[in-house]
Protein backbone atom coordinates (compact mmCIF):
# COMPACT_ATOMS: atom_id res chain seq x y z
CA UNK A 1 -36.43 -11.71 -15.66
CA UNK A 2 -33.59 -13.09 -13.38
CA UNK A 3 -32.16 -16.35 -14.57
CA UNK A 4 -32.70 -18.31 -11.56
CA UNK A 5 -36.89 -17.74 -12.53
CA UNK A 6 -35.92 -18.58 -16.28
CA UNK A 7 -34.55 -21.67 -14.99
CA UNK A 8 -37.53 -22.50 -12.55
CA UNK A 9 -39.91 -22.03 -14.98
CA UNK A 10 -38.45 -24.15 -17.63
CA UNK A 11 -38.09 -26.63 -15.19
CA UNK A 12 -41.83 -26.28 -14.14
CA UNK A 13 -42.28 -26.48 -17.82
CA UNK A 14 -40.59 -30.09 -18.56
CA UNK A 15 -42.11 -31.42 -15.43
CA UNK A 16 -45.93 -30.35 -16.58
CA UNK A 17 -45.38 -32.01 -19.91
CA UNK A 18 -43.84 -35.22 -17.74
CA UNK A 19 -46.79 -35.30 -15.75
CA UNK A 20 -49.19 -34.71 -19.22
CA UNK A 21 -47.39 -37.83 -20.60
CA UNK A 22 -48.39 -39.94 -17.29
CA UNK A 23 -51.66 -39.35 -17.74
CA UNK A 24 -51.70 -41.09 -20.61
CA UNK A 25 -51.45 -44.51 -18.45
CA UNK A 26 -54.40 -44.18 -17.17
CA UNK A 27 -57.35 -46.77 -16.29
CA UNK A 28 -57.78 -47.61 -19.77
CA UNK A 29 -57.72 -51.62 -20.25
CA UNK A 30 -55.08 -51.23 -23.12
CA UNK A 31 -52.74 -49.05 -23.91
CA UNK A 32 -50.92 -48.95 -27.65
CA UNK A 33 -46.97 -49.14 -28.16
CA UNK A 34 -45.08 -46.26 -29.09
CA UNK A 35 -41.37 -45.57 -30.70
CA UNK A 36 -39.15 -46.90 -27.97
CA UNK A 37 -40.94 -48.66 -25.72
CA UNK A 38 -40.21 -51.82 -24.26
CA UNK A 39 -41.90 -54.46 -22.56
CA UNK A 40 -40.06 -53.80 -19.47
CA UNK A 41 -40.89 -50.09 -19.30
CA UNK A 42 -44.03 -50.96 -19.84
CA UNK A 43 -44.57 -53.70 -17.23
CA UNK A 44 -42.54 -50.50 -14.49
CA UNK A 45 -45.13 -48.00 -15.60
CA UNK A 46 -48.59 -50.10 -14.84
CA UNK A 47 -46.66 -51.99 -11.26
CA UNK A 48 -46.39 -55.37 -12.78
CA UNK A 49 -44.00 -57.99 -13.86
CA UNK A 50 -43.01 -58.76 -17.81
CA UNK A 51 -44.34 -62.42 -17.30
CA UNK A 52 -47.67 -60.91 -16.26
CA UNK A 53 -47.56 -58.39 -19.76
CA UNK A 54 -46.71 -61.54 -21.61
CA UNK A 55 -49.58 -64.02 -19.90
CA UNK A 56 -52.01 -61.84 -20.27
CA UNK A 57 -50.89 -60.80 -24.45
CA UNK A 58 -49.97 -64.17 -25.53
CA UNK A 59 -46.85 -62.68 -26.44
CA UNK A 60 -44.28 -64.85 -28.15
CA UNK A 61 -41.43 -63.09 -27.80
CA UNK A 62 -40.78 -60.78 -24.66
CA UNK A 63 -38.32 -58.86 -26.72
CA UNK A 64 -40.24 -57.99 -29.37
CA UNK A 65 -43.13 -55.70 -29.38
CA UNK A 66 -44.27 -53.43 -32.95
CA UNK A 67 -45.19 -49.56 -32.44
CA UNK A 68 -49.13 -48.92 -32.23
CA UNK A 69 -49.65 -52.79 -30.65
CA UNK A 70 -52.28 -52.58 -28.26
CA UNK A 71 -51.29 -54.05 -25.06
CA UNK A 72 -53.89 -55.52 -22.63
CA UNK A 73 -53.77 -54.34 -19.08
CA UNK A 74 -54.82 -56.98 -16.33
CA UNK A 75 -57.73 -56.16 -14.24
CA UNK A 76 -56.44 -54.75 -10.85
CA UNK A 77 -53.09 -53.62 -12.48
CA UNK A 78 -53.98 -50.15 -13.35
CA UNK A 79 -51.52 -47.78 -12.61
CA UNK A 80 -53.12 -45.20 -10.20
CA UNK A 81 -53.64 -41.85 -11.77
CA UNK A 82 -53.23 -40.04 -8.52
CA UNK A 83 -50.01 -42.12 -7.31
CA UNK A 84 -48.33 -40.64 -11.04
CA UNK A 85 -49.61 -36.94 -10.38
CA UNK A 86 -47.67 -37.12 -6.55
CA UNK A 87 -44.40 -38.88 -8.20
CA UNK A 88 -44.30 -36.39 -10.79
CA UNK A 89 -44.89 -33.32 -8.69
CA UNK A 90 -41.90 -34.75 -6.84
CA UNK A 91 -39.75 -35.16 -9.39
CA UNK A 92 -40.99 -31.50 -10.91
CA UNK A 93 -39.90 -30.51 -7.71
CA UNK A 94 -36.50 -31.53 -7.22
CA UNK A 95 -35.41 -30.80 -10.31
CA UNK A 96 -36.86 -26.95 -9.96
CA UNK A 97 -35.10 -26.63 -6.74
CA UNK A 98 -32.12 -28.16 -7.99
CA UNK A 99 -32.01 -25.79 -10.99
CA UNK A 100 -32.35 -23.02 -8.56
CA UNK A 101 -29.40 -24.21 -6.65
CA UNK A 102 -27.37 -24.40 -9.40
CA UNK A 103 -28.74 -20.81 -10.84
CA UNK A 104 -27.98 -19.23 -7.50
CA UNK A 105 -24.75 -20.57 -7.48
CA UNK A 106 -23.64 -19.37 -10.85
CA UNK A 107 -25.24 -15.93 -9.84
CA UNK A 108 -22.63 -15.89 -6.45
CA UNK A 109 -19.86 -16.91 -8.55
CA UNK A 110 -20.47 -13.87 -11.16
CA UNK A 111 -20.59 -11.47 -7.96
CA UNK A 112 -17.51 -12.91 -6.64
CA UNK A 113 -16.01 -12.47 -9.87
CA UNK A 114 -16.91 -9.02 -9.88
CA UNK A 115 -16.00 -8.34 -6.53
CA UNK A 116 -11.99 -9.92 -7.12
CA UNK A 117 -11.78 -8.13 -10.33
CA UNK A 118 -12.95 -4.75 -8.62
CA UNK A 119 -10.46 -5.34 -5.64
CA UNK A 120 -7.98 -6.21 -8.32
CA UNK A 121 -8.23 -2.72 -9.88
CA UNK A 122 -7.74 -1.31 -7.11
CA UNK A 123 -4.74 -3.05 -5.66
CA UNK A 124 -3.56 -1.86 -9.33
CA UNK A 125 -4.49 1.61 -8.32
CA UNK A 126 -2.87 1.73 -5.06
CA UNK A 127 0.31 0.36 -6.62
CA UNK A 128 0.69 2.70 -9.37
CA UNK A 129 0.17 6.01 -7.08
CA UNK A 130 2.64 4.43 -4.70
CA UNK A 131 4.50 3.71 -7.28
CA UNK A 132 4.73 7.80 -8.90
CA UNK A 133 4.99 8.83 -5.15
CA UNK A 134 8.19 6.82 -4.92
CA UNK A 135 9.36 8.08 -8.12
CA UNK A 136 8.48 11.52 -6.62
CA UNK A 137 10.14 11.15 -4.04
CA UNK A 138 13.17 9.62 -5.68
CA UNK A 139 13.55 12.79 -7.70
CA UNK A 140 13.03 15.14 -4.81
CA UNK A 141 16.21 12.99 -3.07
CA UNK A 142 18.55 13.21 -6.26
CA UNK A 143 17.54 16.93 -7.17
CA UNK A 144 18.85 18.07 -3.22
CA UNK A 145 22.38 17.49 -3.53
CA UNK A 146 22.63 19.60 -6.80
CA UNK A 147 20.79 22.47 -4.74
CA UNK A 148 23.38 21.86 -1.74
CA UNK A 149 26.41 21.84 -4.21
CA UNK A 150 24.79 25.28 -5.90
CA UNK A 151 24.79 27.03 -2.18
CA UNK A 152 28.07 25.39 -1.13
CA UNK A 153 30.35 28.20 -2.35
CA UNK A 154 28.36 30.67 -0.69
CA UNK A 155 28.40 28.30 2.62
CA UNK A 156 32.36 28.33 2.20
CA UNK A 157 32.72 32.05 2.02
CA UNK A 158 30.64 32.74 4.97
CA UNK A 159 33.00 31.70 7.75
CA UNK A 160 35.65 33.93 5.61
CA UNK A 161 33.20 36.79 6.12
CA UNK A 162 32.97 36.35 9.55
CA UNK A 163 36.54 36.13 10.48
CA UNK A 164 36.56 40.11 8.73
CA UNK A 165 37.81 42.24 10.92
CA UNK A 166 33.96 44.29 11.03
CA UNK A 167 33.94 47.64 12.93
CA UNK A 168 31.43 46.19 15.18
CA UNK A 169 33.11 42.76 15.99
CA UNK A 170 34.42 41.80 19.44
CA UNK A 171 37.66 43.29 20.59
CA UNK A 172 39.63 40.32 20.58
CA UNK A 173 38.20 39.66 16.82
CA UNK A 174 39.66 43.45 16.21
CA UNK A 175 42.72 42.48 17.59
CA UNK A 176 43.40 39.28 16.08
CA UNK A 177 42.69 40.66 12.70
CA UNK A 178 44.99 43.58 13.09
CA UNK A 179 48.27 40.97 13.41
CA UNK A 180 47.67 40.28 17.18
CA UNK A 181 48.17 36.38 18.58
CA UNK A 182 46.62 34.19 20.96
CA UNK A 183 49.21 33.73 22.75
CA UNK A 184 50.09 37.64 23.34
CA UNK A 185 45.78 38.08 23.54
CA UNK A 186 46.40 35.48 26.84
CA UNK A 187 49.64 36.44 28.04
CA UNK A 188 49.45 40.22 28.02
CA UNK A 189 46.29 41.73 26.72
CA UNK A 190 44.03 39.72 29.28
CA UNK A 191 45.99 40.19 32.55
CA UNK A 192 46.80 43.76 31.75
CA UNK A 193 43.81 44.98 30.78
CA UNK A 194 41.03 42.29 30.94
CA UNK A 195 40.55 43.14 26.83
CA UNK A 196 39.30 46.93 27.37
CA UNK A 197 41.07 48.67 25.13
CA UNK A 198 39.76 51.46 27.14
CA UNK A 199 41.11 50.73 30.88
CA UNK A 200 43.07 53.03 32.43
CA UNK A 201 44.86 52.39 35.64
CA UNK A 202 45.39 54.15 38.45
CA UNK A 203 49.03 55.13 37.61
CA UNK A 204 47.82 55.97 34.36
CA UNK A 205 48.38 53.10 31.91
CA UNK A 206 45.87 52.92 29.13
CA UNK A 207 44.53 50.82 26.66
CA UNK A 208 45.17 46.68 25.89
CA UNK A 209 48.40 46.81 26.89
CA UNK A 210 48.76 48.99 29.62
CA UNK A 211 51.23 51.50 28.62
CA UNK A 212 51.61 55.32 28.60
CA UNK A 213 52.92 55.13 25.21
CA UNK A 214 50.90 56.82 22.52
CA UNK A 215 49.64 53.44 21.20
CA UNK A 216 47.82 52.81 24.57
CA UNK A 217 44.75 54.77 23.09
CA UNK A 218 42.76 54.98 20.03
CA UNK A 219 41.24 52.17 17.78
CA UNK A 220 41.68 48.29 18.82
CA UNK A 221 43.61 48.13 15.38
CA UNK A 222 46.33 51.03 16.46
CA UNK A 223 46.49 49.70 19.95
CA UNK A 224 47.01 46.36 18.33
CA UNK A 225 49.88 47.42 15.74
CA UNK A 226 51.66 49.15 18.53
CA UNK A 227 51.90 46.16 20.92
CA UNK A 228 53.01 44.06 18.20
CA UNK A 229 55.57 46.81 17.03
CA UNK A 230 56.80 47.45 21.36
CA UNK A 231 57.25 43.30 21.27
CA UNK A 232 59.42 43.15 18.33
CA UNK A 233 61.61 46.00 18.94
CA UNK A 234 62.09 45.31 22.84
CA UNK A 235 62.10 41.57 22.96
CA UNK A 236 63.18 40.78 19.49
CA UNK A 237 59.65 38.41 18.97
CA UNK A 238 56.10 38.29 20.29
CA UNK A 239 57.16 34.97 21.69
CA UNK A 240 59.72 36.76 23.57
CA UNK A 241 57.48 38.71 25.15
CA UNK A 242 54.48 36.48 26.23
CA UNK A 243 57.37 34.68 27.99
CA UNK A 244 58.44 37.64 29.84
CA UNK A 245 55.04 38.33 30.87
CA UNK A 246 54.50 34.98 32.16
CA UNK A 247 58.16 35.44 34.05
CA UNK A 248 58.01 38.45 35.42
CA UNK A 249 53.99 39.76 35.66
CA UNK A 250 54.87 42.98 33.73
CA UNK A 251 56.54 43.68 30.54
């Protein structure tokens, strides 16, 4: 049983025994004093005045009245039985719907109670898995670097790799690996033989540089050593020799 009918019927309960006790004043011509009543009271619960009670007792003292004292009711004064059934269904009433108020209330503020302490939990909830995510995430962040730092060496050798002068890399690669320069790749090995170490021109010049010299043929490396070697020991310097290039259009 819910305790918003508890609370009804206990209510229904007191207001029963209220309307029991009424009854009591009924049409009888006297009615005998009980613990705590006064003459006021009394005079209230039949509809008349305490100088009425008094005239028709011969009572001496209006403050004074002894417990089983019969008190003698006026013709006319009788306190309608009906009128106390209505006034106490009333009252029964009120205070039934009032405690059902007040039960319903209580009941709303335990299920709001619940409710808060639910949607507390799982605030608390949400803020402890975003809390481990962030942690997650906060050792994901500080373990990369130590991965980066653990490939870095290999990172810094590759563009040492590269630079090898591979069998299958470009010509100018070969070339510049072998001792060649820019500046004699530019000056010489470009407008002589547009960087085929293979070219041969009409008037039979071979190779990178365009000569009929031995070097003028065979791998970019030996065509490279023997420019370098013809620009040293004819021009004294590579930088000699670009130069004349540039000068002259032949070397």
């Amino acid at each position: 049983m819910s305790k918003v009918k508890q609370t009804a019927l206990a209510v229904a309960g007191v207001a029963s025994v209220f309307v029991a006790g009424s009854s009591i004043v009924d049409a009888a011509s006297t009615y005998t004093v009980k613990q705590g009543d006064t003459l006021s009271q009394l005079a209230d619960n039949f509809n008349m005045t305490v100088d009425d009670l008094i005239k028709s007792n011969n009572l001496k003292d209006a403050d004074m009245i002894f417990v089983d004292q019969k008190i003698e009711v006026p013709d006319g004064q009788d306190l309608d039985a009906a009128d106390v059934a209505s006034s106490a269904d009333d009252t029964a009433s009120e205070a039934a719907s009032l405690a059902m108020s007040q039960a319903a209330s209580s009941a709303a503020a335990s299920e709001a109670a619940a409710a808060s302490s639910a949607a507390a939990a799982s605030s608390a909830a949400a803020s402890q898995a975003a809390a481990q995510k962030a942690a997650a995430s906060e050792a994901t962040q500080q373990a990369t670097p130590a991965a980066v730092q653990t490939a870095s060496p290999a990172q810094q050798a590759a563009p040492t790799q590269q630079a090898a002068p591979a069998a299958g890399g470009s010509t100018k690669a070969q070339f510049l690996a072998a001792g060649g320069t820019e500046a004699l790749w530019n000056a010489v090995v470009v407008p002589e033989s547009g960087g085929n170490p293979n070219a041969v021109s009409p008037n039979g010049y071979r190779g990178l540089g365009q000569t009929k010299e031995g070097w003028g043929s065979g791998s970019v490396s030996s065509q490279t050593a023997g420019m370098v070697n013809y620009a040293n020991s004819r021009y004294g310097s590579i930088q000699n020799a670009t130069a004349f290039r540039a000068a002259n259009g032949w070397w």
